[in-house]
Structures are given as C-alpha cells and as structure tokens.
Protein backbone atom coordinates (compact mmCIF):
# COMPACT_ATOMS: atom_id res chain seq x y z
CA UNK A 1 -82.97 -17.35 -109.37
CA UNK A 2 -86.00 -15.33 -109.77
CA UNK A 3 -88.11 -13.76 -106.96
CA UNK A 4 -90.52 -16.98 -106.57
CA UNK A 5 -88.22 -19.22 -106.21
CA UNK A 6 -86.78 -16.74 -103.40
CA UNK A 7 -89.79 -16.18 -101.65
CA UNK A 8 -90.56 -20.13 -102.10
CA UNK A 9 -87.23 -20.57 -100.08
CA UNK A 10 -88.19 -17.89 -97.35
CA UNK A 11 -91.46 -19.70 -96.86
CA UNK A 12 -90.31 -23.19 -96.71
CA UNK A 13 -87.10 -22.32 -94.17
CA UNK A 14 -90.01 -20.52 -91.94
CA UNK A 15 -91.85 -23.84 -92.40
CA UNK A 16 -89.88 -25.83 -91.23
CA UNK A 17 -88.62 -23.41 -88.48
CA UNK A 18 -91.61 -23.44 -87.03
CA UNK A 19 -92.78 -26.95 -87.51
CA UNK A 20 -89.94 -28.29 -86.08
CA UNK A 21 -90.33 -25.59 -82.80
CA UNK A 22 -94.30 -25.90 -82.85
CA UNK A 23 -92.80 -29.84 -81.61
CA UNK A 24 -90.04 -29.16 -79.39
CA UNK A 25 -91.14 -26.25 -76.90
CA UNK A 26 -92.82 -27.79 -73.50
CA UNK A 27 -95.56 -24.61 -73.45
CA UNK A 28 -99.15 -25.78 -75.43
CA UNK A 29 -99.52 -22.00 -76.24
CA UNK A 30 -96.20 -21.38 -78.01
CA UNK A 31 -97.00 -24.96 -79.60
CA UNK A 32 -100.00 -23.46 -81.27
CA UNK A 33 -98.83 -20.39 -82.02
CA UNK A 34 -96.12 -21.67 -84.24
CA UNK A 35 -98.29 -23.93 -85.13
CA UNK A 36 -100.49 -21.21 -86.85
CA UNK A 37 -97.67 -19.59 -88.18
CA UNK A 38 -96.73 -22.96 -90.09
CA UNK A 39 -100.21 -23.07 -91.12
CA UNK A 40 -99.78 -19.31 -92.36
CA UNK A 41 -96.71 -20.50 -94.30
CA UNK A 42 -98.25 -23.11 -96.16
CA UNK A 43 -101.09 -20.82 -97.51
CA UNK A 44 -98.31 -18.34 -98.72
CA UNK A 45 -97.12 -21.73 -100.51
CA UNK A 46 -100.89 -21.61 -101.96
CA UNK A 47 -100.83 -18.58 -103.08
CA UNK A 48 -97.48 -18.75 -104.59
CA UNK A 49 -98.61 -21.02 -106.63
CA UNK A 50 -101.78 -19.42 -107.96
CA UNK A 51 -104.49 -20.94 -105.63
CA UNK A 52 -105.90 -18.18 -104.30
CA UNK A 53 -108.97 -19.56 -102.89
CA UNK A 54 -107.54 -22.58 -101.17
CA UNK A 55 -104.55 -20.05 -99.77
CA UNK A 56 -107.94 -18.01 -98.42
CA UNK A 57 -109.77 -21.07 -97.41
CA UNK A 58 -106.40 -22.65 -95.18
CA UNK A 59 -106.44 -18.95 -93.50
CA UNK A 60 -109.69 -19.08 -92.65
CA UNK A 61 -110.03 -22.52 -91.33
CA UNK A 62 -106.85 -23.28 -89.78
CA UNK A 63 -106.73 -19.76 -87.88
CA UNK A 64 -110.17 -20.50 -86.71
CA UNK A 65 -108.98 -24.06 -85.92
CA UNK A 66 -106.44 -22.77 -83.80
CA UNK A 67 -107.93 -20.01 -81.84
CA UNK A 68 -110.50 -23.51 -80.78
CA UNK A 69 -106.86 -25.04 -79.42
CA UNK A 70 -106.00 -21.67 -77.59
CA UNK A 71 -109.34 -22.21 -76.03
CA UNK A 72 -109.28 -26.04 -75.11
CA UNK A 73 -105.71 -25.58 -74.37
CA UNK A 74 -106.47 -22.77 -71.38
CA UNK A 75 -109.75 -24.89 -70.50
CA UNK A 76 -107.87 -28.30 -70.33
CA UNK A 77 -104.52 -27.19 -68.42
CA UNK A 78 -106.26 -24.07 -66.48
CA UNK A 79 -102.90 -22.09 -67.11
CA UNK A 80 -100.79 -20.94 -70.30
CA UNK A 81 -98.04 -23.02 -69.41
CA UNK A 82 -97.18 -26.73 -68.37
CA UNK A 83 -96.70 -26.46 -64.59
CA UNK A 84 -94.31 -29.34 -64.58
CA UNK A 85 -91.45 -29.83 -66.86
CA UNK A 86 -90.67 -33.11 -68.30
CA UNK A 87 -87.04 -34.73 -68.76
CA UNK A 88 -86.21 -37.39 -71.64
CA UNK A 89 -83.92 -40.08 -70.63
CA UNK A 90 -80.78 -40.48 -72.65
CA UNK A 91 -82.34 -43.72 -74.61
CA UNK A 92 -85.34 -42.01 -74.97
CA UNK A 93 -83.93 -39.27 -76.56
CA UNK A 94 -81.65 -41.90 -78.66
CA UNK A 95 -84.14 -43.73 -79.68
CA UNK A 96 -86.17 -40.68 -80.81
CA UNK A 97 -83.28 -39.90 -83.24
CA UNK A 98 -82.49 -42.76 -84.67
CA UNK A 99 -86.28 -42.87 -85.51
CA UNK A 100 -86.28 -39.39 -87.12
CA UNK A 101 -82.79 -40.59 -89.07
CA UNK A 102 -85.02 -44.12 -90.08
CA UNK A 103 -87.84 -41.88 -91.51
CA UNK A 104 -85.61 -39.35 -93.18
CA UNK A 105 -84.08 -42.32 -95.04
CA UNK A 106 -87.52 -43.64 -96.09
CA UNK A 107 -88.26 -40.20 -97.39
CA UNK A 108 -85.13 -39.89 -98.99
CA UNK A 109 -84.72 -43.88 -100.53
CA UNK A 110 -89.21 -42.49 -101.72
CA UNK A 111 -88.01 -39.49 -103.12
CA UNK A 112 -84.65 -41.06 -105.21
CA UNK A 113 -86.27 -43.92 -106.73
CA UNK A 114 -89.46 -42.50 -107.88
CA UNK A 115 -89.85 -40.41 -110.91
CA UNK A 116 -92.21 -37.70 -109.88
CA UNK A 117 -93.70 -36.18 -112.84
CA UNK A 118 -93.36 -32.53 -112.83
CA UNK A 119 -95.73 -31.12 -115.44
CA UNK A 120 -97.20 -27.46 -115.65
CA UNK A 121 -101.36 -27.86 -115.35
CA UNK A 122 -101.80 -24.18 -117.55
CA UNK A 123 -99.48 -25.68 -120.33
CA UNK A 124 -101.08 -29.58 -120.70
CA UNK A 125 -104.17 -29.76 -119.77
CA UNK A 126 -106.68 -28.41 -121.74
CA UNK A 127 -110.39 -27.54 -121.21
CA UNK A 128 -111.68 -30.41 -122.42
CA UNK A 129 -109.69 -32.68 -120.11
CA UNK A 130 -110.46 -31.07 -117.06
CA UNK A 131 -113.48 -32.26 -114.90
CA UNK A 132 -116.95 -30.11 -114.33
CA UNK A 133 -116.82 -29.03 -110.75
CA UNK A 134 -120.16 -30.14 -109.93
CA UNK A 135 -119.73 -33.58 -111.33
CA UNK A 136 -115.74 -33.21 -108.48
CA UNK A 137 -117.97 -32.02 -106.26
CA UNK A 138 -120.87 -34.75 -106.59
CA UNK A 139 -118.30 -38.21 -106.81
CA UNK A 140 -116.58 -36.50 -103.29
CA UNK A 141 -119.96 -36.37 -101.75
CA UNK A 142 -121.27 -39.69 -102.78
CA UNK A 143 -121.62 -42.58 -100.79
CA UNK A 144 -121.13 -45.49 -103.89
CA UNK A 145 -117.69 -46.53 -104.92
CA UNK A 146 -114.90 -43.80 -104.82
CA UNK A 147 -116.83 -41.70 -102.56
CA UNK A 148 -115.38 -39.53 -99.61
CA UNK A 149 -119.02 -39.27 -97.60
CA UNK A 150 -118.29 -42.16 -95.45
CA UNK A 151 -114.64 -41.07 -94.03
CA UNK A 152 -116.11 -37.66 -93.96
CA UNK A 153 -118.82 -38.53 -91.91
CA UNK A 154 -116.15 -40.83 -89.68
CA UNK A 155 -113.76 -38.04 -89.07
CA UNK A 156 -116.80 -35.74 -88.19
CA UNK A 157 -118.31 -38.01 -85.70
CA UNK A 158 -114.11 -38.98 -83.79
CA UNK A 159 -113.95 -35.25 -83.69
CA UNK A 160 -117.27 -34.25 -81.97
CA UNK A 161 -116.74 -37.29 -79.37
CA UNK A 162 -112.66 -35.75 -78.94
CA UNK A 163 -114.52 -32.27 -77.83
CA UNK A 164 -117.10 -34.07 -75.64
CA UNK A 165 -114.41 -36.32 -74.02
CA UNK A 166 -112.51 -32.61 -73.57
CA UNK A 167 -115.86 -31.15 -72.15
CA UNK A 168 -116.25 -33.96 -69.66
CA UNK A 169 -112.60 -33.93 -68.50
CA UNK A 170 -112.81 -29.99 -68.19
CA UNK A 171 -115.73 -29.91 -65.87
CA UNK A 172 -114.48 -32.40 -63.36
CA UNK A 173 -112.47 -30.53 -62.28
C-alpha cells in the first residue's frame, strides 16, 4: 500500500464522515459546514489524481457556493440554529432505512454486474485521440444536437427564480 492509496482512504472515510453528518445534524449551519468540508474532500480527490485545475476550480466555487448558504441560511431562519427540534416516528425512521438498505442494494447489484473499465488516460490515449479544447468547449456551448446550452440556460434561470422566491420570503417577514 503506497502513500496514495493511503491518503485516498483518509479522504474518502472523511467523505463520507461528513456527508453522512452534513445529513443527519438538525442545525443548517453545521449542515453546511460539513458540507464544505465534503466539498473540500472531493477536491483533495482531484488533486490526487492529477487535476489540478478542476481540484482549484471545486475550491473556488463550492466555498463561494457555500458562504451564499451561510448567508441565505441566517437570512431565511433569522438565527444559527433551528428553534424547534423535530422527532421521526418509529415508521418513519423504518421506512427511511429500509430505503437507504433498497438503494445500497441497487448500488451494489450496479456495481457487481457491470464491468467498469479501468484504464490509465497517460498510458492509452495518445495525442492524436484526444479532442482540441476549443472544438470540447464549442459542442458544450452549442445549442444543435449534443449541446449542453439549453440545460445550462434551464438550471441558470430555476436557480435565479430559487433566490428570488428566497428574497421574497425573507422580506415578509
């Protein structure tokens, strides 16, 4: 076992560590913060693996990204905490596992009977093979066949009407 793979292990424990308390606790601020530091963990994953610039770019956004929820967070509740605290009934919490145990069997039955090819990009693919990143960067901006513009643009315009429904809510109050 060589020091990547160890550090790969650190990071993905803390992962899912985190994810699993960034779900659990009851306070919106500890729910971002581990939140962030899940986000944190997955660009060490990036730049484990050699991509420096989209370990860099994951920092950047989702830290920015998440200092925004720290903001609507305060705004929205007016305190740190949630004021009241919530109890799950028995089949609530029942049915809640036997849900996670039905999707960790999907994953699991996904993961068994498909071959996943694992093949190193350095070693196979060759210059030749690989794509111009203007003519990437053109085909995920166009709006013909194959195109990304469209959902883009979609996602864009369901997040700018989530912060004006936010806004609105806020200043009733």
């Amino acid at each position: 076992m060589n020091s990547e793979s160890i550090v790969f292990i650190v990071l993905a424990v803390l992962i899912a560590l985190f994810s699993v308390l960034s779900v659990t606790t009851k306070r919106i601020i500890r729910a971002a913060t581990y939140l962030l530091f899940v986000l944190f963990g997955t660009a060490g994953l990036y730049f484990l693996m050699g991509y420096t610039f989209l370990g860099a770019v994951q920092i950047m956004v989702y830290a920015g990204g998440i200092v925004v929820l720290y903001i609507f967070a305060i705004m929205l509740t007016g305190k740190t905490g949630d004021a009241k605290q919530h109890s799950l009934s028995l089949a609530k919490k029942g049915a809640a596992l036997v849900a996670a145990l039905v999707g960790a069997g999907l994953l699991m039955f996904v993961i068994i009977s498909h071959q996943f090819v694992s093949k190193s990009l350095s070693a196979e693919v060759t210059n030749e093979a690989a794509a111009p990143i203007g003519e990437i960067g053109s085909s995920l901006l166009s709006a013909g066949e194959g195109g990304n513009l469209l959902p883009f643009e979609a996602v864009s315009v369901l997040l700018l009407a989530c912060i004006i429904g936010g806004l609105i809510i806020a200043r009733k109050r």
